[in-house]
Protein backbone atom coordinates (compact mmCIF):
# COMPACT_ATOMS: atom_id res chain seq x y z
CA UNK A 1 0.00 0.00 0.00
CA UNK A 2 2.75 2.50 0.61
CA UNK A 3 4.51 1.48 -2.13
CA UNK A 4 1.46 2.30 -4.21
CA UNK A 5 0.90 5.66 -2.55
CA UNK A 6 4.89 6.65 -3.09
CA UNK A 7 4.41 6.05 -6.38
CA UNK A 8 1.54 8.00 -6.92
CA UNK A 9 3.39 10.98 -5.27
CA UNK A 10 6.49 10.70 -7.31
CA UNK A 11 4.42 10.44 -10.63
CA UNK A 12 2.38 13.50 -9.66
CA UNK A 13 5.69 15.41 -9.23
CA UNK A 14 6.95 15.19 -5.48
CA UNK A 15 10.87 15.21 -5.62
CA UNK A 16 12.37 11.85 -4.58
CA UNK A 17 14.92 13.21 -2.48
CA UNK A 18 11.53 14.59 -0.16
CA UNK A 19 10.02 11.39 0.35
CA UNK A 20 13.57 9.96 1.58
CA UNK A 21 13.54 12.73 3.95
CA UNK A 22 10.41 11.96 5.45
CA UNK A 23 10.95 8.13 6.01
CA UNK A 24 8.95 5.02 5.14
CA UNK A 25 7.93 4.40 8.52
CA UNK A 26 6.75 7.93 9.23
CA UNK A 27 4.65 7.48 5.93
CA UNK A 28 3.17 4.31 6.40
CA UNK A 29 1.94 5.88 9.99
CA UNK A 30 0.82 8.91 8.09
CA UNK A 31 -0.99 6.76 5.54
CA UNK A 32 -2.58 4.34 7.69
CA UNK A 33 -4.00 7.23 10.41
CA UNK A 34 -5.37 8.76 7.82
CA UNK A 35 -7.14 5.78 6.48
CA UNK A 36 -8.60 4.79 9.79
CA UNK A 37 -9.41 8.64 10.40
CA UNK A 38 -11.66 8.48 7.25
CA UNK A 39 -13.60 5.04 7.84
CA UNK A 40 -14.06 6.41 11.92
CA UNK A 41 -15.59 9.37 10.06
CA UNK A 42 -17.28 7.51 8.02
CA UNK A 43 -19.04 5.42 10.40
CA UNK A 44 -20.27 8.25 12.54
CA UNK A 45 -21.16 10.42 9.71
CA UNK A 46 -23.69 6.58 8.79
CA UNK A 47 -24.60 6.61 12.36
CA UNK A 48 -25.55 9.77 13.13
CA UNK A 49 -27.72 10.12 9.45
CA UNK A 50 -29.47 6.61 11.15
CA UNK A 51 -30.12 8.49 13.83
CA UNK A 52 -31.69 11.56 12.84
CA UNK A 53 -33.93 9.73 9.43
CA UNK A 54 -34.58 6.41 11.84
């Protein structure tokens, strides 16, 4: 998946030496918080529309 992501970035015109600076590690973190941020907001966003049409 980060592989995937990096790749993304450096065909959409991020400079390589950047990404090095910012470390695979620190990325994957950054990449998989974000994607648990969305689906938690996600979820609520589904539960509260339940709630106020139910």
């Amino acid at each position: 998946m980060t592989n995937l992501i990096d790749t993304y970035l450096l065909k959409s015109g991020m400079p390589k030496d950047e990404l090095c600076k910012i470390g695979r590690a620190k990325r994957a973190f950054y990449y998989y918080g974000m994607g648990t941020l969305a689906i938690v907001a996600i979820a609520l966003g589904t539960l509260g529309l339940f709630k106020i049409f139910g």
